[in-house]
Protein backbone atom coordinates (compact mmCIF):
# COMPACT_ATOMS: atom_id res chain seq x y z
CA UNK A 1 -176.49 -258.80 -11.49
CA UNK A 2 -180.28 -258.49 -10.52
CA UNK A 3 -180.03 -260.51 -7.87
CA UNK A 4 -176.94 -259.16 -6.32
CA UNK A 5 -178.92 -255.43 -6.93
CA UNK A 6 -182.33 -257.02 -4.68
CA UNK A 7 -179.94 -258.49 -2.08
CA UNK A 8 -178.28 -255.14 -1.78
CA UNK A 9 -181.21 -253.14 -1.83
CA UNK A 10 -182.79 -256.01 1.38
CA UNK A 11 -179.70 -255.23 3.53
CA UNK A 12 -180.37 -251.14 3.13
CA UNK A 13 -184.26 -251.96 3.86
CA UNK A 14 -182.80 -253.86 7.31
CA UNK A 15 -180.62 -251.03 7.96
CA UNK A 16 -183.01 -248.02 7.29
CA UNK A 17 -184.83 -249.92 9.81
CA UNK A 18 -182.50 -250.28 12.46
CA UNK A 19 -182.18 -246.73 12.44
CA UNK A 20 -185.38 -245.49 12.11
CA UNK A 21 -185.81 -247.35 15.68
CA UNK A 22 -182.65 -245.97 17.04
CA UNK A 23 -184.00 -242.53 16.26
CA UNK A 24 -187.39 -242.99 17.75
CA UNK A 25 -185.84 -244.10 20.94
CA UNK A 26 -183.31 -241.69 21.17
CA UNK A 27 -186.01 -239.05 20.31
CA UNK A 28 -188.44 -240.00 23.47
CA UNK A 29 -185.77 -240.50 25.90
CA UNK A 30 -184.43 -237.25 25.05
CA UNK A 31 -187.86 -235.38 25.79
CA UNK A 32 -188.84 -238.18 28.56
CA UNK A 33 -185.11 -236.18 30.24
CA UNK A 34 -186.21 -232.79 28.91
CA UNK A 35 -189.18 -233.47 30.64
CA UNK A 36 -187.80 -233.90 34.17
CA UNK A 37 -185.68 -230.64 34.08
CA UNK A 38 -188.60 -228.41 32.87
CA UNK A 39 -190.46 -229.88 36.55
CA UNK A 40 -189.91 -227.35 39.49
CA UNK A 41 -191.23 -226.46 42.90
CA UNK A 42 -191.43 -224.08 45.39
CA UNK A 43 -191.05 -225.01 49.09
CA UNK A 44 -191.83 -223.23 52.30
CA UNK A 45 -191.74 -224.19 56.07
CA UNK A 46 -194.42 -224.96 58.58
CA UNK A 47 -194.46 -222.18 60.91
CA UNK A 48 -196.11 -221.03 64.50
CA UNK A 49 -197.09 -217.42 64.29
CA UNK A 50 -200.32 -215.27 65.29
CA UNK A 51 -203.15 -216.05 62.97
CA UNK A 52 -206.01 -213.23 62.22
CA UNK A 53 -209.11 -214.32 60.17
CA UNK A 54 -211.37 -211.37 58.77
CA UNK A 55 -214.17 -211.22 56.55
CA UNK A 56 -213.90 -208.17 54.05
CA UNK A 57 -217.49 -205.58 53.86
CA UNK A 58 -217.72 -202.71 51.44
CA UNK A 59 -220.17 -200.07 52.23
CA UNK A 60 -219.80 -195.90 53.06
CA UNK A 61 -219.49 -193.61 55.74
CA UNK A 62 -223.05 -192.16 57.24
CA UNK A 63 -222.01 -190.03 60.04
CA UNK A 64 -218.39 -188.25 60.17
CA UNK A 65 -216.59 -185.40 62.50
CA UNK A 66 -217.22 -183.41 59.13
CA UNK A 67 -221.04 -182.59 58.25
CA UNK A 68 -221.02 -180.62 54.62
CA UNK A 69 -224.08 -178.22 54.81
CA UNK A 70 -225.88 -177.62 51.59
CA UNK A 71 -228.35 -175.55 49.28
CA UNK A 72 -230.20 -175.92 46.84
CA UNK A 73 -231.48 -172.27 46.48
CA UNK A 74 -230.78 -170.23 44.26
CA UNK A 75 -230.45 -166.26 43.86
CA UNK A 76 -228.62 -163.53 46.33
CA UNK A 77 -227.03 -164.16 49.06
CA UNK A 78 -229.16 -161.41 51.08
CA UNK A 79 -227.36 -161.84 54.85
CA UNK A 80 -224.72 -164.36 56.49
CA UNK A 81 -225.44 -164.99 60.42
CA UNK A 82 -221.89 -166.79 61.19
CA UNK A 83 -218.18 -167.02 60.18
CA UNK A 84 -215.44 -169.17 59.84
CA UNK A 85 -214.26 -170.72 62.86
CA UNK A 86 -217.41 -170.26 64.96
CA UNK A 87 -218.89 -172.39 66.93
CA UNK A 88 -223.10 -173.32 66.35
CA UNK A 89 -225.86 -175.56 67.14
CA UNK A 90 -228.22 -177.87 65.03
CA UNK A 91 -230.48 -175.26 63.57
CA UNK A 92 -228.62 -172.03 63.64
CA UNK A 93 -228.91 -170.09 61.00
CA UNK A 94 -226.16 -169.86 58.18
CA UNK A 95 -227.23 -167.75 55.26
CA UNK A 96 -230.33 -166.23 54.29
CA UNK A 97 -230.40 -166.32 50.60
CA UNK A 98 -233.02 -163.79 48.47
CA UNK A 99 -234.46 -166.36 45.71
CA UNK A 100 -234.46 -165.78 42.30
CA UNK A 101 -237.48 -167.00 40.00
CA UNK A 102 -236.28 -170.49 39.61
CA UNK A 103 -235.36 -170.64 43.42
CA UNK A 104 -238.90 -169.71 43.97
CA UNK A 105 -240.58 -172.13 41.98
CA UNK A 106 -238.35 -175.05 43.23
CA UNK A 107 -238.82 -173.69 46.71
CA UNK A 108 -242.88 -173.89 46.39
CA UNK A 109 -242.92 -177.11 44.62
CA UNK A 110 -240.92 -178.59 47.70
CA UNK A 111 -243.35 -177.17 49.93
CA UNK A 112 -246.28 -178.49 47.87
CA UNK A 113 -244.57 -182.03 47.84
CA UNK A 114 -244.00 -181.33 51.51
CA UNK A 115 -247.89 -180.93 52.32
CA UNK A 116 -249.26 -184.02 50.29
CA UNK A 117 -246.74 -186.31 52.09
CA UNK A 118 -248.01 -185.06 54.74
CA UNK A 119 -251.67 -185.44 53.99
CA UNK A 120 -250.84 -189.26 52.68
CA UNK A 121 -249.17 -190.02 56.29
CA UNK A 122 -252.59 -188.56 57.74
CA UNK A 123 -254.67 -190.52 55.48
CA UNK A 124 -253.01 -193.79 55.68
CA UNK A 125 -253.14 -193.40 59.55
CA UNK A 126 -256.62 -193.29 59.22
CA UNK A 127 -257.37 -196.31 57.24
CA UNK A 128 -254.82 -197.79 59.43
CA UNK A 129 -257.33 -197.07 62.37
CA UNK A 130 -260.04 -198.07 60.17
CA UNK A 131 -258.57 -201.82 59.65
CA UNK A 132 -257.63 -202.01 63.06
CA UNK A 133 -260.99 -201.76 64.08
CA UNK A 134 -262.49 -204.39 61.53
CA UNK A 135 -259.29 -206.68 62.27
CA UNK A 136 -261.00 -206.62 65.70
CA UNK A 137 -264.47 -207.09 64.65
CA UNK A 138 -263.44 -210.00 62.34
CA UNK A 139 -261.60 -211.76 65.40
CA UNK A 140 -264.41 -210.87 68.10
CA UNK A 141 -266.97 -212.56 65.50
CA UNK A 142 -264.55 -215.58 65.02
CA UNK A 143 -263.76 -215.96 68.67
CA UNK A 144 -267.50 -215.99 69.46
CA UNK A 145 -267.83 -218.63 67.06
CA UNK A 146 -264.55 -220.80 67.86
CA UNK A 147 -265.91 -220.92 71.67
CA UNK A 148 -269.48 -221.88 70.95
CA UNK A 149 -270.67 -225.45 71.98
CA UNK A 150 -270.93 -226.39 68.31
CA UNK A 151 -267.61 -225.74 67.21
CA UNK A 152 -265.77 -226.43 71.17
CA UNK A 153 -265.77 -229.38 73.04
CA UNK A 154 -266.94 -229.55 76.61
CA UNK A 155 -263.49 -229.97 78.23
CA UNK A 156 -262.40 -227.01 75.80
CA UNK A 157 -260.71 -228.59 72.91
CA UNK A 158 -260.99 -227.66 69.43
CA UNK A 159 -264.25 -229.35 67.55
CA UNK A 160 -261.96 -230.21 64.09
CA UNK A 161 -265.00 -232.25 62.43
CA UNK A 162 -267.38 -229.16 62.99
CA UNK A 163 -264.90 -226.57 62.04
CA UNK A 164 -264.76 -227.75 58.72
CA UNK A 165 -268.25 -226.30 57.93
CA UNK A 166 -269.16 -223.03 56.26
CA UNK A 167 -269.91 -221.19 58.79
CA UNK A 168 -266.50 -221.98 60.64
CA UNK A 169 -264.31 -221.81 57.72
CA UNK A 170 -266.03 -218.51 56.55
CA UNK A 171 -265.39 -216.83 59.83
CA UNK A 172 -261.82 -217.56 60.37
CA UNK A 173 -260.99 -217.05 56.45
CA UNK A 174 -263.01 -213.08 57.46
CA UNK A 175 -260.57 -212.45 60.57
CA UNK A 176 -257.79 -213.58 58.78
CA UNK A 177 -258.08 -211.66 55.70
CA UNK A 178 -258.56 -208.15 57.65
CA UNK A 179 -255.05 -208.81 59.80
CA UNK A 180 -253.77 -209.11 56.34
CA UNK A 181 -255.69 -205.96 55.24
CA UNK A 182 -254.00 -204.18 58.60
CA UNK A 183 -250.70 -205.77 58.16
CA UNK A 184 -250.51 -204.30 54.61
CA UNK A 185 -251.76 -200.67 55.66
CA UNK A 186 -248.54 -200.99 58.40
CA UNK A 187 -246.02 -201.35 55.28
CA UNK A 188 -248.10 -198.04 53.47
CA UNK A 189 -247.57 -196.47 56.79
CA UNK A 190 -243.87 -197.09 56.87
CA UNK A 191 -243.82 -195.56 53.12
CA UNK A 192 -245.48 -192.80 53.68
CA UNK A 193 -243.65 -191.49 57.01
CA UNK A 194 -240.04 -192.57 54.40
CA UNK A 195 -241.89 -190.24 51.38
CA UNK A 196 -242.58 -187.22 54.14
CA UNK A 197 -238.73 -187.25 55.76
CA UNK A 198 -237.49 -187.16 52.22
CA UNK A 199 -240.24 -184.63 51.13
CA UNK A 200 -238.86 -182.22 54.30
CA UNK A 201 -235.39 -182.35 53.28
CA UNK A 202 -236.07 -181.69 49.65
CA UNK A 203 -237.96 -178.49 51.34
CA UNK A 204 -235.24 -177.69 53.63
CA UNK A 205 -232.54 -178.16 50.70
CA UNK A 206 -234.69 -175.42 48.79
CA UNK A 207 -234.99 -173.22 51.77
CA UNK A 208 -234.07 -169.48 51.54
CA UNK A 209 -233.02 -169.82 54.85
CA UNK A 210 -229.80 -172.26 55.11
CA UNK A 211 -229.61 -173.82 58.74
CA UNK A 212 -226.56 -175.67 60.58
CA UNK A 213 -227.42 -179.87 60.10
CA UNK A 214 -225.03 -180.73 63.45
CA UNK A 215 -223.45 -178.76 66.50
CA UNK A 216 -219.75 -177.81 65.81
CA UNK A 217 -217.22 -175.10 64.22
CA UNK A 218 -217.98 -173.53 60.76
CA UNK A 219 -215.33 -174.08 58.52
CA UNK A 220 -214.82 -174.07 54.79
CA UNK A 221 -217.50 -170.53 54.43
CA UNK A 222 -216.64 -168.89 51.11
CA UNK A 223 -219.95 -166.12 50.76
CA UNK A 224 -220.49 -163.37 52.09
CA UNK A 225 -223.31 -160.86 51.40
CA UNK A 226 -223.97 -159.81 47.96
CA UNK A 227 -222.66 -163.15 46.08
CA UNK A 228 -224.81 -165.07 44.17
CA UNK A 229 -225.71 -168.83 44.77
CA UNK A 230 -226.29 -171.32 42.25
CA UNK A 231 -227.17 -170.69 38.51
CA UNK A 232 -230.10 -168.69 37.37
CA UNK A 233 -229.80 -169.77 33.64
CA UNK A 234 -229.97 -173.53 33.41
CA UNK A 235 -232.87 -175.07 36.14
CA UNK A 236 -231.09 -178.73 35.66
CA UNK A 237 -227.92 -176.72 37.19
CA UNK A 238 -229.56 -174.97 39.61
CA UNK A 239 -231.49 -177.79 41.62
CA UNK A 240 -228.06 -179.65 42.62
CA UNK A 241 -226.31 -179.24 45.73
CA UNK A 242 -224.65 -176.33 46.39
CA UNK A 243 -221.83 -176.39 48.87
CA UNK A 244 -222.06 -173.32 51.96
CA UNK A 245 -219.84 -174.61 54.51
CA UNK A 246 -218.53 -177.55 56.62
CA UNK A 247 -219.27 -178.12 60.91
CA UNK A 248 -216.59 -180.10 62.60
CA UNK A 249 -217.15 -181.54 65.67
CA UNK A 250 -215.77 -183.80 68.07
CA UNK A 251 -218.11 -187.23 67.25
CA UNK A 252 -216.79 -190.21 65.93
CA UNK A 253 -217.30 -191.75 62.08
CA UNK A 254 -220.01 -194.28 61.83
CA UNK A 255 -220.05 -196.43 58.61
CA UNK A 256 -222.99 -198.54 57.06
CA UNK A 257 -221.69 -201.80 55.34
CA UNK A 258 -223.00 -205.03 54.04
CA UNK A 259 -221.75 -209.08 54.06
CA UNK A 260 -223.30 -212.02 52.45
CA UNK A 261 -225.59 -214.33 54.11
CA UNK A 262 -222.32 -217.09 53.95
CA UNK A 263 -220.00 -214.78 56.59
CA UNK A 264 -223.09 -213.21 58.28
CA UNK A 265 -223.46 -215.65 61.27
CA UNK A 266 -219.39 -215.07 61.81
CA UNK A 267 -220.14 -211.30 63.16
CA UNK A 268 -221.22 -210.23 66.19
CA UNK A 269 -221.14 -206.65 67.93
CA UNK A 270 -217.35 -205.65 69.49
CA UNK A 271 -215.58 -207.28 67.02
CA UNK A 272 -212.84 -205.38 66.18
CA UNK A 273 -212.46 -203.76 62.69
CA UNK A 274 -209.77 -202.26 60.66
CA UNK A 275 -211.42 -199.78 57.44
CA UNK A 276 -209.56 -198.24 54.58
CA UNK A 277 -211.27 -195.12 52.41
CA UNK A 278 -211.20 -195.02 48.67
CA UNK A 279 -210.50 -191.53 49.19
CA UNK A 280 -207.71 -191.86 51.53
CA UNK A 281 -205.72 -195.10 50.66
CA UNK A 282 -202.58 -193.72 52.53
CA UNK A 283 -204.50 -194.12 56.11
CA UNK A 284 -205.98 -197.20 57.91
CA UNK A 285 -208.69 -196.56 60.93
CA UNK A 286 -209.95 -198.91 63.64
CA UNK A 287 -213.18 -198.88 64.81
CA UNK A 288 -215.92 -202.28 65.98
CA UNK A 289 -218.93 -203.72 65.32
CA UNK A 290 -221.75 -202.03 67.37
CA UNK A 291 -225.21 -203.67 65.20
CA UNK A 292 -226.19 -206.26 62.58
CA UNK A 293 -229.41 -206.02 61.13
CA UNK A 294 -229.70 -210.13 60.56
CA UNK A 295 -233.12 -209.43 58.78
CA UNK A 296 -231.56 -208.83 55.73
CA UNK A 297 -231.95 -207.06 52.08
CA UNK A 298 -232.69 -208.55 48.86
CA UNK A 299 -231.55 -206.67 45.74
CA UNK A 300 -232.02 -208.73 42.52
CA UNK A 301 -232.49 -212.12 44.69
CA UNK A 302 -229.39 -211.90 46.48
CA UNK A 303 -229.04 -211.32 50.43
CA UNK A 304 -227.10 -209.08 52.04
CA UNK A 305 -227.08 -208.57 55.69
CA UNK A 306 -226.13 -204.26 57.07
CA UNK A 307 -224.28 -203.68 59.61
CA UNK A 308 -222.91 -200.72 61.47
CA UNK A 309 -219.38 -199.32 62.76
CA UNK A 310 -218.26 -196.83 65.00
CA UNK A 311 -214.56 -195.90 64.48
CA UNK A 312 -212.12 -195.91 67.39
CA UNK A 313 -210.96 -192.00 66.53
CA UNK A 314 -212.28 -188.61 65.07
CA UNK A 315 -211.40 -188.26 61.67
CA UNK A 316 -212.27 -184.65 60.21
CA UNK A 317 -210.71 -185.56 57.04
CA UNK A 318 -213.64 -187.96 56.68
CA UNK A 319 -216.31 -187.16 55.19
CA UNK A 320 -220.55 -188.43 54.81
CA UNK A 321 -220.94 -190.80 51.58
CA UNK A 322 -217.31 -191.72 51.31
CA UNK A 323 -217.03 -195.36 49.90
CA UNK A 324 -215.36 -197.53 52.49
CA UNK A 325 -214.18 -201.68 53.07
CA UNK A 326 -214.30 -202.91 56.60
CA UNK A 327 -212.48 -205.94 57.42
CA UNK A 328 -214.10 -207.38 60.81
CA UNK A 329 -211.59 -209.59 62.64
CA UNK A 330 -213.82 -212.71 63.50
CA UNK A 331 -210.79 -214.89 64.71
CA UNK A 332 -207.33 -214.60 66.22
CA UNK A 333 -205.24 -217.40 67.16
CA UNK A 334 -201.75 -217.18 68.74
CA UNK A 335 -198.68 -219.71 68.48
CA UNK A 336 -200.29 -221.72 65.67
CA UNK A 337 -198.97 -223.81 62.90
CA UNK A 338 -199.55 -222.45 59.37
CA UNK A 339 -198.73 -222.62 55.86
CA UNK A 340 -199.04 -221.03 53.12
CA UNK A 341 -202.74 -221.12 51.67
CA UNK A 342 -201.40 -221.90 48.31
CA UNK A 343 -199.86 -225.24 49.62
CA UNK A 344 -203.06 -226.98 50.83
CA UNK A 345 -205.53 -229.14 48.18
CA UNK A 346 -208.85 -230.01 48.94
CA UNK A 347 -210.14 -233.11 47.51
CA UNK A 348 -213.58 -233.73 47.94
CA UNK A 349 -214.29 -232.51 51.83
CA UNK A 350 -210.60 -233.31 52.67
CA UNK A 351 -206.97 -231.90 52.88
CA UNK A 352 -204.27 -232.34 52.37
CA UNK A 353 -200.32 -231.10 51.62
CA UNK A 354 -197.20 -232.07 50.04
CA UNK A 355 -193.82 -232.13 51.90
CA UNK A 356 -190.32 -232.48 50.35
CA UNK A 357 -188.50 -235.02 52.59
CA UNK A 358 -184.89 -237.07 50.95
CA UNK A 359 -185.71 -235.33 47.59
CA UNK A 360 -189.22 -237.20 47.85
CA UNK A 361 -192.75 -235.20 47.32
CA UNK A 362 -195.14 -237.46 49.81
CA UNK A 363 -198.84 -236.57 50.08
CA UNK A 364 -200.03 -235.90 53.45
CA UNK A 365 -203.69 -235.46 54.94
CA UNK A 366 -204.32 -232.77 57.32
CA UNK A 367 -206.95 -231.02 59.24
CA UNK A 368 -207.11 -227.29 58.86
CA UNK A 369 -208.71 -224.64 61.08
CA UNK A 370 -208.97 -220.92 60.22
CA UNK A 371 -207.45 -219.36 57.56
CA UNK A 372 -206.19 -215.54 56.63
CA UNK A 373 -205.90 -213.76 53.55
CA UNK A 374 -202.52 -215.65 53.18
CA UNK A 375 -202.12 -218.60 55.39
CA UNK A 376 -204.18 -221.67 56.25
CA UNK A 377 -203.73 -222.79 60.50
CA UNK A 378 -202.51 -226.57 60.08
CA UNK A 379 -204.36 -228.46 63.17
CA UNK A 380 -202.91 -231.89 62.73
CA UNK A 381 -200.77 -234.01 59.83
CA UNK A 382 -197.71 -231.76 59.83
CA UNK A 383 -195.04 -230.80 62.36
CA UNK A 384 -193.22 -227.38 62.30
CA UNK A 385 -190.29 -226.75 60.39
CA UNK A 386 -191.22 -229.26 57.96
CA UNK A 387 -190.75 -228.61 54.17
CA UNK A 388 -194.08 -228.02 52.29
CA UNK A 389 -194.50 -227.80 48.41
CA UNK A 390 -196.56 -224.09 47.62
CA UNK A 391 -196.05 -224.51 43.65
CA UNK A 392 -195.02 -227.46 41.55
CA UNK A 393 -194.72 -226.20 37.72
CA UNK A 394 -194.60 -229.35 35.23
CA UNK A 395 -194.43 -229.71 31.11
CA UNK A 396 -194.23 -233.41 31.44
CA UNK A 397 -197.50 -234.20 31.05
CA UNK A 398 -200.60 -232.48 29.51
CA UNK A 399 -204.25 -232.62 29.99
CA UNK A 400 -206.70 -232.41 33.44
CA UNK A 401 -205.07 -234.26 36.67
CA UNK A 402 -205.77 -234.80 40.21
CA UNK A 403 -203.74 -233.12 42.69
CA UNK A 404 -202.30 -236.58 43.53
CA UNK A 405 -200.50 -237.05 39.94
CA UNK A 406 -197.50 -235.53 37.77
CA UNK A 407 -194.95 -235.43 40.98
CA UNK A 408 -192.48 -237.71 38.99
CA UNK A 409 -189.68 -236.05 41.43
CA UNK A 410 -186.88 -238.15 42.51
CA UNK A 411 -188.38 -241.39 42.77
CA UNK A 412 -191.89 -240.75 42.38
CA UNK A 413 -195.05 -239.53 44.78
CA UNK A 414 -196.05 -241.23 48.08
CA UNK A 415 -198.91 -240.60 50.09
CA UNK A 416 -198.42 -241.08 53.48
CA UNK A 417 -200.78 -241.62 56.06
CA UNK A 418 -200.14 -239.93 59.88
């Protein structure tokens, strides 16, 4: 009986067995099938069509057919010169405005900043003069001394073995310093005339007289004699910007924007330009390039390169300080192949794209030219009208790949070479 139980229970071992391999096969095939279904792809012809590369700027508007004129004095409006509708020059007068105590003391410390900017320009042009002169001293001593017979050969060379002494060495290290010295007092120069500008329109701004800042047609005047401008209670409140009225004219927008260093040596002056406004996303203007400034900015060690547009039209609805993006056309091409963007990989420095051909995904290298915001100009590899993959979606496999692997499509991948 005990051996016909460990007999029995051997021939149940063999069998659990048996089917613990069926089931392990039957389990992988079924995901190895699951697999395949779950693997999809989206396809899209090669196509001629006109092909526009532009390189996107962000920036604002500095000029407009809309100048806003403001105050920043405060008290009573004590006489109004124009009204709505009329036309004025640069200069006119607006509004005279009767200041109250706060308006007076903002008013005199403008004028008081006004004066010493003005007295630093003076002063820094003097030691500007000053340098100048011993910049020319320096060099006229070092000249002298270059030319000599000691430190100058006969037939007029340079002496190098003598002009490492002292005396030499001393003497051109003099000159050198004080064109560094004038160099410098250039840059304090710039500063100062920046500080007195900004010093005259802070004095302007706080001006009981309010003058038009362009030629063109009042609009947008809401005093009138009597009212009162600005706050007289809170002096934070009372030195901001108070609106009087707006000038339109006839001139055209001008905008200030800014690309990297990477798309800077793609622009050039007439390039054409298309330019949406934050502030009106329902309208899209034209305009060109007219100047790059290929000096540069830095800001926090990166570059940025300014630029300037002009806008094709008058625009009164825009306005100074409006945030803008530019996109400069750099490139059109006409009757090109392209494909989506989306459908070309770049491995290493080359490219290349997958085509469905007989239910087959094949791997093909091609050379590319410019590209858009959307599609990618195919110069050679592909033909129009031919399939192209733009999206293959796959569960079959997990972990990192190369663009070459996981096709498993009806047959497998080929890469073919044209």
């Amino acid at each position: 009986m005990k051996k016909l139980i460990e007999k029995i229970f051997k021939i149940n071992k063999k069998i659990l067995a048996g089917l613990g391999i069926i089931i392990l096969l039957t389990v992988f095939l079924f995901f190895k099938k699951t697999s395949q279904k779950k693997e999809s792809y989206q396809i899209a012809e090669a196509t001629k069509e006109t092909l526009i590369e532009s390189i996107s700027a962000s920036g604002q508007i500095i000029n407009s057919s809309s100048q806003i004129v403001y105050t920043q004095a405060s008290g009573l409006v004590k006489a109004v010169y124009v009204k709505n509708d009329q036309l004025v020059k640069k200069g006119d007068k607006i509004l005279e405005v009767e200041l109250d105590q706060q308006g007076q003391q903002r008013y005199q410390q403008a004028l008081a900043n006004y004066l010493s900017a003005k007295n630093s320009l003076e002063t820094a042009q003097i030691n500007l003069n000053t340098l100048q002169a011993e910049m020319f001293d320096k060099w006229e001593t070092f000249y002298n001394l270059a030319t000599s017979s000691t430190y100058q050969n006969a037939d007029g060379t340079p002496n190098e073995t003598n002009r490492q002494l002292p005396e030499f060495l001393i003497a051109k290290n003099n000159w050198l310093a004080a064109e560094a010295k004038y160099k410098n007092q250039q840059n304090q120069i710039a500063q100062a005339q920046s500080s007195l500008a900004s010093a005259w329109l802070s004095y302007q701004l706080s001006s009981p007289t309010v003058l038009a800042v362009a030629d063109g047609k009042i609009t947008d005047l809401i005093y009138e004699t009597g009212m009162m401008i600005g706050s007289s209670g809170n002096s934070e409140t009372s030195s901001a910007n108070t609106k009087i009225a707006t000038i339109k004219n006839d001139s055209l927008p001008f905008g200030r924007f800014t690309v990297s260093e990477i798309d800077v040596s793609k622009i050039k002056p007439g390039q054409k330009v298309t330019i949406t406004i934050d502030a009106l996303l329902e309208k899209t203007y034209t305009g060109e390039v007219i100047a790059i400034d290929k000096t540069g900015e830095v800001s926090s060690s990166v570059v940025s390169y300014p630029l300037t547009i002009k806008f094709d039209t008058q625009a009164t609805e825009i306005l100074p300080n409006m945030s803008a993006t530019a996109k400069i056309i750099v490139n059109k091409k006409t009757n090109v192949l392209t494909v989506p963007s989306s459908a070309v990989i770049k491995q290493d420095e080359s490219h290349y794209v997958r085509i469905l051909k007989n239910k087959k995904i094949t791997i093909v290298p091609v050379e590319i030219g410019i590209s858009s915001e959307t599609k990618t100009e195919i110069v050679s590899g592909l033909s129009e009208g031919e399939k192209v993959v733009v999206l293959i979606n796959s569960t079959s496999t997990t972990g990192s790949q190369s663009p070459f692997s996981g096709f498993g499509f009806g047959g497998g991948t080929r890469i073919r070479m044209r």
